[in-house]
C-alpha atoms as a PDB file:
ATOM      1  CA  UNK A   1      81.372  -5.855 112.608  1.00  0.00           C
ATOM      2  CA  UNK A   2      79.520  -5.058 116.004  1.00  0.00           C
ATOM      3  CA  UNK A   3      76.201  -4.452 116.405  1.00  0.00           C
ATOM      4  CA  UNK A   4      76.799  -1.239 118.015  1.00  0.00           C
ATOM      5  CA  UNK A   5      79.098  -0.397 114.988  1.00  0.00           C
ATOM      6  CA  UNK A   6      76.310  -1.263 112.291  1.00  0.00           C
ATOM      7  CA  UNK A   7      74.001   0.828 114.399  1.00  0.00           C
ATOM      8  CA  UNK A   8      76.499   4.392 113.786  1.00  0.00           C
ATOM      9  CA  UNK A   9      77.759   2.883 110.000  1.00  0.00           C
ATOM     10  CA  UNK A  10      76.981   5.873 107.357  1.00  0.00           C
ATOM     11  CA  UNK A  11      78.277   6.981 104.428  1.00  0.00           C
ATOM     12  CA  UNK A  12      78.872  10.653 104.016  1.00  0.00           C
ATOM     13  CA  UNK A  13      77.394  12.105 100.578  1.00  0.00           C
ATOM     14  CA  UNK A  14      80.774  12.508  98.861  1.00  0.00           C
ATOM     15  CA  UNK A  15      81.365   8.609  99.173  1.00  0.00           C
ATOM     16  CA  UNK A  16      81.353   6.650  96.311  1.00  0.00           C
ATOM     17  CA  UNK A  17      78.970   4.300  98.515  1.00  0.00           C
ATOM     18  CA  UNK A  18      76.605   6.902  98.845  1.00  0.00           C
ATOM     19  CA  UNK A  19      76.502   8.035  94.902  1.00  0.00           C
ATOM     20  CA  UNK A  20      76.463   4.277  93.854  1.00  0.00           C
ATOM     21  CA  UNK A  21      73.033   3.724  96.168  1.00  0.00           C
ATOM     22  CA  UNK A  22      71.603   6.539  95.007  1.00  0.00           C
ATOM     23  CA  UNK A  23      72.400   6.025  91.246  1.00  0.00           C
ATOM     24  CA  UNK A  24      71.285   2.156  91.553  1.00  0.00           C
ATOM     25  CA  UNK A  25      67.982   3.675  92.941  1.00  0.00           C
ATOM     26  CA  UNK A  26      67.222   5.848  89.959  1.00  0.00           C
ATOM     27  CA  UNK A  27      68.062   3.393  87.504  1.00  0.00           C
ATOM     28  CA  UNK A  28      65.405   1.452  89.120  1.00  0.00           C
ATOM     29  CA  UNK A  29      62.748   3.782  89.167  1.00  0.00           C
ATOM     30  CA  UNK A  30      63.644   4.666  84.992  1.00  0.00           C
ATOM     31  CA  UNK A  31      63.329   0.849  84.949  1.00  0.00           C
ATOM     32  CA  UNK A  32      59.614   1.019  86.481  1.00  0.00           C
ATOM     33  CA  UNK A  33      58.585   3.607  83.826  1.00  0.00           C
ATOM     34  CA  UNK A  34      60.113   1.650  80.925  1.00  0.00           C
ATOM     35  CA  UNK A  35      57.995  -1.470  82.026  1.00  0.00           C
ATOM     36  CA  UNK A  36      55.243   0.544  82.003  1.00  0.00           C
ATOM     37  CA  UNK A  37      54.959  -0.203  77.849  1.00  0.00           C
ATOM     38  CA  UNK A  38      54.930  -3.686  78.621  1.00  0.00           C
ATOM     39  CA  UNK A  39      51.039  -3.224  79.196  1.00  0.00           C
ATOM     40  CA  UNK A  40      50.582  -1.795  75.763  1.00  0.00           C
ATOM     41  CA  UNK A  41      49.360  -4.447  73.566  1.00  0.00           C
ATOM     42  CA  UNK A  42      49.920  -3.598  69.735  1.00  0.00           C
ATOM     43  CA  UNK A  43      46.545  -3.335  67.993  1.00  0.00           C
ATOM     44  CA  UNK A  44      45.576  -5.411  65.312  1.00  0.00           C
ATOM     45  CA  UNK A  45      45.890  -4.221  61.760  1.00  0.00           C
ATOM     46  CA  UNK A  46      42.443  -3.918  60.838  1.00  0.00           C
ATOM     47  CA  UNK A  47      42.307  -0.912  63.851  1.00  0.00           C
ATOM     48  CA  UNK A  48      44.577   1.154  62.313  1.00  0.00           C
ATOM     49  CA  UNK A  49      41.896   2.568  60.034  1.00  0.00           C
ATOM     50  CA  UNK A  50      41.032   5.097  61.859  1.00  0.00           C
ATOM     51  CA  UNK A  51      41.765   6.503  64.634  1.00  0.00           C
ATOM     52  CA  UNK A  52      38.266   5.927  66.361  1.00  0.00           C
ATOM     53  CA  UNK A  53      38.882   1.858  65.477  1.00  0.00           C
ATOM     54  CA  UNK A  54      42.301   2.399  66.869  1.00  0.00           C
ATOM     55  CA  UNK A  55      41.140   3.416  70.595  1.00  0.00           C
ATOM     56  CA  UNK A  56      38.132   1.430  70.345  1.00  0.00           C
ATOM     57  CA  UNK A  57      40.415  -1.894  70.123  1.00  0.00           C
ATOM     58  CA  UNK A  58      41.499  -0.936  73.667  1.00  0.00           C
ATOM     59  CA  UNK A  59      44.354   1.327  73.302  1.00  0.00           C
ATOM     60  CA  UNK A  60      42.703   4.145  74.198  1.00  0.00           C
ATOM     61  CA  UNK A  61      42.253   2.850  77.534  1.00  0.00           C
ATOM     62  CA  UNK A  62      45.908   1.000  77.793  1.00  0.00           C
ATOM     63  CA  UNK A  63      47.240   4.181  76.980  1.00  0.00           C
ATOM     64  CA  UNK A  64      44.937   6.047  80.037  1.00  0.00           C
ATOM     65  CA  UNK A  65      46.758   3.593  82.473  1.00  0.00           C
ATOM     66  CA  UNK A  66      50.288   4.224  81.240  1.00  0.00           C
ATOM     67  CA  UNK A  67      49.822   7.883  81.055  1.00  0.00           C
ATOM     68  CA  UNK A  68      48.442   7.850  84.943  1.00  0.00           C
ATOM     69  CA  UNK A  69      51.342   5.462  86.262  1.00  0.00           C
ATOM     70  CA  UNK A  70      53.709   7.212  84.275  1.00  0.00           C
ATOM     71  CA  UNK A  71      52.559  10.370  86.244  1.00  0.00           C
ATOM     72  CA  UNK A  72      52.566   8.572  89.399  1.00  0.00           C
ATOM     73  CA  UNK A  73      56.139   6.926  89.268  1.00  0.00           C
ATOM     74  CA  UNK A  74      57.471  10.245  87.951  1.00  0.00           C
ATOM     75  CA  UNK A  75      55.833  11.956  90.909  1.00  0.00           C
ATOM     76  CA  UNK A  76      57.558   9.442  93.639  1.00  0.00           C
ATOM     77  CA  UNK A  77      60.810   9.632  91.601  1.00  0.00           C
ATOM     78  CA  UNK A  78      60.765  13.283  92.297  1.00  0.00           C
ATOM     79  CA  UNK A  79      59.406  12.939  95.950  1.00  0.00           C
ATOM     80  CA  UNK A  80      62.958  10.813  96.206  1.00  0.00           C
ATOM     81  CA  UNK A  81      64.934  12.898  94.609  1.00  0.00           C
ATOM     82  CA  UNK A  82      63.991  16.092  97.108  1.00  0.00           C
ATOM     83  CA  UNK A  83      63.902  14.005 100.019  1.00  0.00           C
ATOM     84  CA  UNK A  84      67.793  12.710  99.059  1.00  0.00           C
ATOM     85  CA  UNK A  85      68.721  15.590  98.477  1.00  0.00           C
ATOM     86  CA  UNK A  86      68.839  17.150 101.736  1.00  0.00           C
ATOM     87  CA  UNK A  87      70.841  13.941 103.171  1.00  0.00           C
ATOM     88  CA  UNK A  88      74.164  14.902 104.405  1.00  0.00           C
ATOM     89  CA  UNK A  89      74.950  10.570 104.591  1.00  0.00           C
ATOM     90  CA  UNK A  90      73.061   7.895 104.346  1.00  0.00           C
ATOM     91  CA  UNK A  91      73.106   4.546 106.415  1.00  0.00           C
ATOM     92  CA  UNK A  92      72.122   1.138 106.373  1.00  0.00           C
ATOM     93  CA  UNK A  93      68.588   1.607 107.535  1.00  0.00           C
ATOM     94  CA  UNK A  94      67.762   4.338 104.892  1.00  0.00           C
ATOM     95  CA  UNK A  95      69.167   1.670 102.430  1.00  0.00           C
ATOM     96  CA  UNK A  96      67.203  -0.537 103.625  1.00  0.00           C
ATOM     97  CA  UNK A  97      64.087   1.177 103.679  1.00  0.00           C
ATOM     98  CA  UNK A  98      64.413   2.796 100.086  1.00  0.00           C
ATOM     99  CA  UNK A  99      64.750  -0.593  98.489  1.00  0.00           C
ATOM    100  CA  UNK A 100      61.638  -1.427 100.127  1.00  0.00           C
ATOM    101  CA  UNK A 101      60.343   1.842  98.790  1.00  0.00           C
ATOM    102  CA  UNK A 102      61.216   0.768  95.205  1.00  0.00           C
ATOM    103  CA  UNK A 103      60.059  -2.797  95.881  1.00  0.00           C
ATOM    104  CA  UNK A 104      56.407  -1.271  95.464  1.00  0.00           C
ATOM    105  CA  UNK A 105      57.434   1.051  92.818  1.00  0.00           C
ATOM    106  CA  UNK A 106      58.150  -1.588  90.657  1.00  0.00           C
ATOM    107  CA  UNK A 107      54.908  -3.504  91.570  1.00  0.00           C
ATOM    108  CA  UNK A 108      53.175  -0.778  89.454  1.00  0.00           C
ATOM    109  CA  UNK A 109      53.791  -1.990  86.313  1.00  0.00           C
ATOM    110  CA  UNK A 110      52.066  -5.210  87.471  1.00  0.00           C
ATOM    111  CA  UNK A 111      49.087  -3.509  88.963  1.00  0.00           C
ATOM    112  CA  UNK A 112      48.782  -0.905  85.924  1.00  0.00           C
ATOM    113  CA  UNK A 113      47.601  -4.080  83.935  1.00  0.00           C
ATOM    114  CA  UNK A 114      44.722  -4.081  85.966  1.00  0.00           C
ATOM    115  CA  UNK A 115      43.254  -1.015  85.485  1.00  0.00           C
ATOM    116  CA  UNK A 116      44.333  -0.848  82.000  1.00  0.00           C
ATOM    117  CA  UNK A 117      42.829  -3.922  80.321  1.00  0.00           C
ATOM    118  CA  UNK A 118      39.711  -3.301  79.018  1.00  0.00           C
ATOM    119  CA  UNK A 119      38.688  -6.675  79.561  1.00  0.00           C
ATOM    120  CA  UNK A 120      38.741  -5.578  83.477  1.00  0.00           C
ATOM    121  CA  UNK A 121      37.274  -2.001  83.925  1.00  0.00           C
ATOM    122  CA  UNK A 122      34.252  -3.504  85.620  1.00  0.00           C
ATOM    123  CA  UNK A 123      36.301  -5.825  88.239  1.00  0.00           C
ATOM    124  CA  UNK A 124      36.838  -3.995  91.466  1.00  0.00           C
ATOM    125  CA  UNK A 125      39.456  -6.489  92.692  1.00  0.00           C
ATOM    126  CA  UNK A 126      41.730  -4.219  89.864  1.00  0.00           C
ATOM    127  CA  UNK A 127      41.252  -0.455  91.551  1.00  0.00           C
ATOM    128  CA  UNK A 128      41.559  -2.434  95.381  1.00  0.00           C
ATOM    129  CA  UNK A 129      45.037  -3.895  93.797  1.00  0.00           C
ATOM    130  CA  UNK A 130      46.297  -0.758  92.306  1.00  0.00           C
ATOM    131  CA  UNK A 131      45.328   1.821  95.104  1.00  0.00           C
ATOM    132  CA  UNK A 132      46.671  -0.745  98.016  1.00  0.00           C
ATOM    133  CA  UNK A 133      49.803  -0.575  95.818  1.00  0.00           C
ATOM    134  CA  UNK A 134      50.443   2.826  95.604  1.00  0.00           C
ATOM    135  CA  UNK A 135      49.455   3.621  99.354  1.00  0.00           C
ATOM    136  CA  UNK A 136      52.016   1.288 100.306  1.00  0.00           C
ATOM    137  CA  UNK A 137      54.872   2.838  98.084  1.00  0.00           C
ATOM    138  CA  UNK A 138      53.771   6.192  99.783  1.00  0.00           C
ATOM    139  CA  UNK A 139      53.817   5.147 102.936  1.00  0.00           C
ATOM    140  CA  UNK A 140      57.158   3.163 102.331  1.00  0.00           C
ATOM    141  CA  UNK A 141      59.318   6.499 100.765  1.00  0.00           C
ATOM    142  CA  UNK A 142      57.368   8.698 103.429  1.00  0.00           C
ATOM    143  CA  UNK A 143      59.291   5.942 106.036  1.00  0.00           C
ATOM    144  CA  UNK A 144      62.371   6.743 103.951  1.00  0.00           C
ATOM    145  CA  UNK A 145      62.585  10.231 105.584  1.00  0.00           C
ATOM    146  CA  UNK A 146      61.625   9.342 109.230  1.00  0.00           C
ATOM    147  CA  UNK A 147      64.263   7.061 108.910  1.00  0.00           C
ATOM    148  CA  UNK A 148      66.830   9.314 107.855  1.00  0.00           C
ATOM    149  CA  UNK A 149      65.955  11.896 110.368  1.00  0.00           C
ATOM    150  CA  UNK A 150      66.050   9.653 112.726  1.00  0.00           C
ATOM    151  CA  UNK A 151      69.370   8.632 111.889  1.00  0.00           C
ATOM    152  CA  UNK A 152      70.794  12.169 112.403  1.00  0.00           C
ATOM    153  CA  UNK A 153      71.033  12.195 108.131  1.00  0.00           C
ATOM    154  CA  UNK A 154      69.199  15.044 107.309  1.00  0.00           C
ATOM    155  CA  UNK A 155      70.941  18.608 106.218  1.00  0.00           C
ATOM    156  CA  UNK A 156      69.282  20.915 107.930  1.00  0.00           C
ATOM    157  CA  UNK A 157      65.934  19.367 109.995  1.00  0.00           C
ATOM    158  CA  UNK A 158      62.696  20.752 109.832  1.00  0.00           C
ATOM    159  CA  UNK A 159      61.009  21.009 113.564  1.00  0.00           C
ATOM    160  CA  UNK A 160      58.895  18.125 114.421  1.00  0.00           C
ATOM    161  CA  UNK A 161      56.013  19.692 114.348  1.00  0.00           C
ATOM    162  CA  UNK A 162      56.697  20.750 110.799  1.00  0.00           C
ATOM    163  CA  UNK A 163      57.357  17.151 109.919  1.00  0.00           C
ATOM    164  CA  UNK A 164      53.939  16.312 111.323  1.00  0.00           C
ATOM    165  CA  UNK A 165      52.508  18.564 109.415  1.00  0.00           C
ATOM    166  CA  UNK A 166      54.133  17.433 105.910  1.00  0.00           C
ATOM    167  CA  UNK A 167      53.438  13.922 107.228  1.00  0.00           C
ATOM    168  CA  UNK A 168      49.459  14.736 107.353  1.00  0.00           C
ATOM    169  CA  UNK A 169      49.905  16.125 104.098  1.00  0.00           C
ATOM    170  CA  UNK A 170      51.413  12.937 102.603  1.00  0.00           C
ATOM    171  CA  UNK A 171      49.125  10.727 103.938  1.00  0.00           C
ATOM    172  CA  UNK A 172      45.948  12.317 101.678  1.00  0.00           C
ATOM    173  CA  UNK A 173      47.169  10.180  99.016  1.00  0.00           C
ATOM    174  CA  UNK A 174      46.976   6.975 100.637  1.00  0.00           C
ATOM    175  CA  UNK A 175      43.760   7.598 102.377  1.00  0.00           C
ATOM    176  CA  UNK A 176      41.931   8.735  99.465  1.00  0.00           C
ATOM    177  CA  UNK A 177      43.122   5.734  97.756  1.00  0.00           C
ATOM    178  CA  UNK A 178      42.611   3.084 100.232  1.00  0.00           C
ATOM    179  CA  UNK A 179      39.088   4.788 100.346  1.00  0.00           C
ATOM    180  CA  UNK A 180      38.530   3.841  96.786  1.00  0.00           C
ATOM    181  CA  UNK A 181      39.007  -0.081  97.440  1.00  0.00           C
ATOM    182  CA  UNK A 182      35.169   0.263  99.495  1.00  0.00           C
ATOM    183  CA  UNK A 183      33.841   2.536  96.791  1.00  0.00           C
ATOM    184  CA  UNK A 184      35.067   0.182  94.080  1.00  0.00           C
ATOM    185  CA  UNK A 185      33.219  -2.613  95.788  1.00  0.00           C
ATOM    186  CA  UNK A 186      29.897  -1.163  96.630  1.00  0.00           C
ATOM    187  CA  UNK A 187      29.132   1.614  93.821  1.00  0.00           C
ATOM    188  CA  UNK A 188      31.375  -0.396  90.975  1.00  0.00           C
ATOM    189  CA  UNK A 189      35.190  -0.242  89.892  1.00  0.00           C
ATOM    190  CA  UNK A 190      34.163   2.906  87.898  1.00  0.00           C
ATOM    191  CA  UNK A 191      33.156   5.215  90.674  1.00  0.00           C
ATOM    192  CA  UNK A 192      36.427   3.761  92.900  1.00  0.00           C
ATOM    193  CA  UNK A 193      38.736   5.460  89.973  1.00  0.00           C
ATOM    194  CA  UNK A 194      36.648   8.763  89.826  1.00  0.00           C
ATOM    195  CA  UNK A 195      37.531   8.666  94.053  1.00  0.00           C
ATOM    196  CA  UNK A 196      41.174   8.719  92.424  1.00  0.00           C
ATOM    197  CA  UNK A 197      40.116  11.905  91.134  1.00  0.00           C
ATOM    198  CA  UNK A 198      39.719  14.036  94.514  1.00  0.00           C
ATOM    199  CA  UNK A 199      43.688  14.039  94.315  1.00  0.00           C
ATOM    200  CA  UNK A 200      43.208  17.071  92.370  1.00  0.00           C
ATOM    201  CA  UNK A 201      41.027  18.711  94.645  1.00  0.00           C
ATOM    202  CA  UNK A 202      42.620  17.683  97.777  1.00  0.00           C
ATOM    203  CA  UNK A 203      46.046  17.224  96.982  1.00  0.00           C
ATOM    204  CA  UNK A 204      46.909  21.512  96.662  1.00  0.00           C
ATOM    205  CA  UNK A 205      44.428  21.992  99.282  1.00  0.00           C
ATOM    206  CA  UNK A 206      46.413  20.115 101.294  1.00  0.00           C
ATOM    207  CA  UNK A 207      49.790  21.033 100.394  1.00  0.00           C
ATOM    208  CA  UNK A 208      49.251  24.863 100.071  1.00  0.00           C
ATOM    209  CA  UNK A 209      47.853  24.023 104.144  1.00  0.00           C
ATOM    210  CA  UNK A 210      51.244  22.321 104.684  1.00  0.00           C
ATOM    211  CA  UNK A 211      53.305  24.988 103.257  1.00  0.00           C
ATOM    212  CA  UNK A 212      52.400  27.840 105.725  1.00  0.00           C
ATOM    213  CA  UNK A 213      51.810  25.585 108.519  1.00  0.00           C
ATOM    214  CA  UNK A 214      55.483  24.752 107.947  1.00  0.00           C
ATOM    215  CA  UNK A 215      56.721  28.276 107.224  1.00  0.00           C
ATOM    216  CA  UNK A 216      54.545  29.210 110.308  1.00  0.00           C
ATOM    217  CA  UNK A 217      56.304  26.525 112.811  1.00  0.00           C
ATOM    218  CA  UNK A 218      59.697  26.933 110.913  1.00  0.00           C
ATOM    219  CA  UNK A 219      59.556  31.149 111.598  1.00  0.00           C
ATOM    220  CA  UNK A 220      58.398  30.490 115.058  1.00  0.00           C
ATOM    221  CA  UNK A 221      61.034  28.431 115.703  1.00  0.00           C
ATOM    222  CA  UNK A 222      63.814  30.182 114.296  1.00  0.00           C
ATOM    223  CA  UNK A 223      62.581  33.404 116.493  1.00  0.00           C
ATOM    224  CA  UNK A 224      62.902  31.133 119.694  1.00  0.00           C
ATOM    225  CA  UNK A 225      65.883  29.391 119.368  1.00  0.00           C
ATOM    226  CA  UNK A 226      65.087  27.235 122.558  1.00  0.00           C
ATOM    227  CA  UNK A 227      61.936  26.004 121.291  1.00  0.00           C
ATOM    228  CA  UNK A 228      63.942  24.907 117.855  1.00  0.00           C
ATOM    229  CA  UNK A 229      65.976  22.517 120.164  1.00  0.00           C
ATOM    230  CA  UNK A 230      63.559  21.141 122.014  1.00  0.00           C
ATOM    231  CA  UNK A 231      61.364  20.428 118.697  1.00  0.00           C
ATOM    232  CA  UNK A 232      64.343  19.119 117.042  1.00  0.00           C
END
């Protein structure tokens, strides 16, 4: 095959190629989640007294870590799933780029260890490990959909600016994490996963910023049809 024929390969979303990358992408991201047990360790007998014995022997904080990366893969799993779903093909690229994508999804299980052994909730090295890890995979699936857009994949584009705009938007995540690797190391790993905890300030700040910035540039452009082409 040419180069120049690799470079305008896609498969249209009624192609069995197109159903089979999508379905071998899911399965990997259920696969992720089921791992995610892995870094339960079963107590000991004697714990099972009580229940206070039970998450004093370290489940209580095992289970804290699966419950939060169970959230978080769940969360990119969706992100996937919408961002798919307004792909009218896909191509080689986009393949290429998800399985990188999912190459850091299933790095969580790893990292989730980390955080969740009580033998480590002092060692900073474990919040630096599992915040560069998720700012990666979130930087990775946001690369997914400037791919695909670039590409000519996507349904129905948003304008550029809007893109920007849901690009800023994604990028909270990583930041705030990435800002907890310098928080873990100077203040202790405890204060680097409270930073975690700004998500929930920041993160519907943000989006609910996105959303009528995007409606705003979307309505704009749909009243000047001109300035829709040259943003697209």
């Amino acid at each position: 095959m040419s180069t120049g024929a690799a470079a305008t390969l896609r498969y249209e979303r009624e192609s069995v190629e197109f159903a089979r990358t999508f379905a071998f992408l899911d399965a990997v991201y259920a696969i992720a989640l089921t791992l995610l047990v892995i870094n339960i360790d079963p107590p000991e007998a004697s714990a099972w007294t009580s229940v206070s014995a039970l998450l004093s022997s370290g489940l209580g904080w095992q289970l804290l870590g699966f419950a939060i990366s169970f959230a978080v893969i769940a969360v990119f799993w969706r992100v996937n799933h919408r961002i798919v779903s307004g792909f009218s093909a896909i191509s080689p690229a986009t393949i290429t780029v998800n399985l990188v994508a999912i190459a850091f999804i299933v790095l969580i299980p790893f990292s989730t260890q980390g955080i969740s052994d009580v033998a480590l909730t002092d060692e900073p090295l474990t919040v630096a490990v599992y915040a560069l890890n998720i700012s990666l995979a979130v930087l990775a699936q946001a690369t997914v959909y400037i791919v695909a857009r670039r590409d000519g994949l996507l349904r129905d584009p948003l304008p550029r600016r809007a893109d920007a705009v849901n690009l800023i938007d994604t990028l909270t995540t990583p930041v705030i994490f990435l800002a907890s690797i310098p928080v873990a190391y100077l203040l202790g790993a405890d204060w680097g996963r409270y930073t975690w905890l700004l998500l929930l300030v920041v993160g519907p700040i943000s989006g609910a910023w996105a959303k009528r910035r995007v409606a705003l540039i979307t309505a704009s452009a749909a009243g000047h049809p001109a300035d829709r082409d040259v943003a697209t």
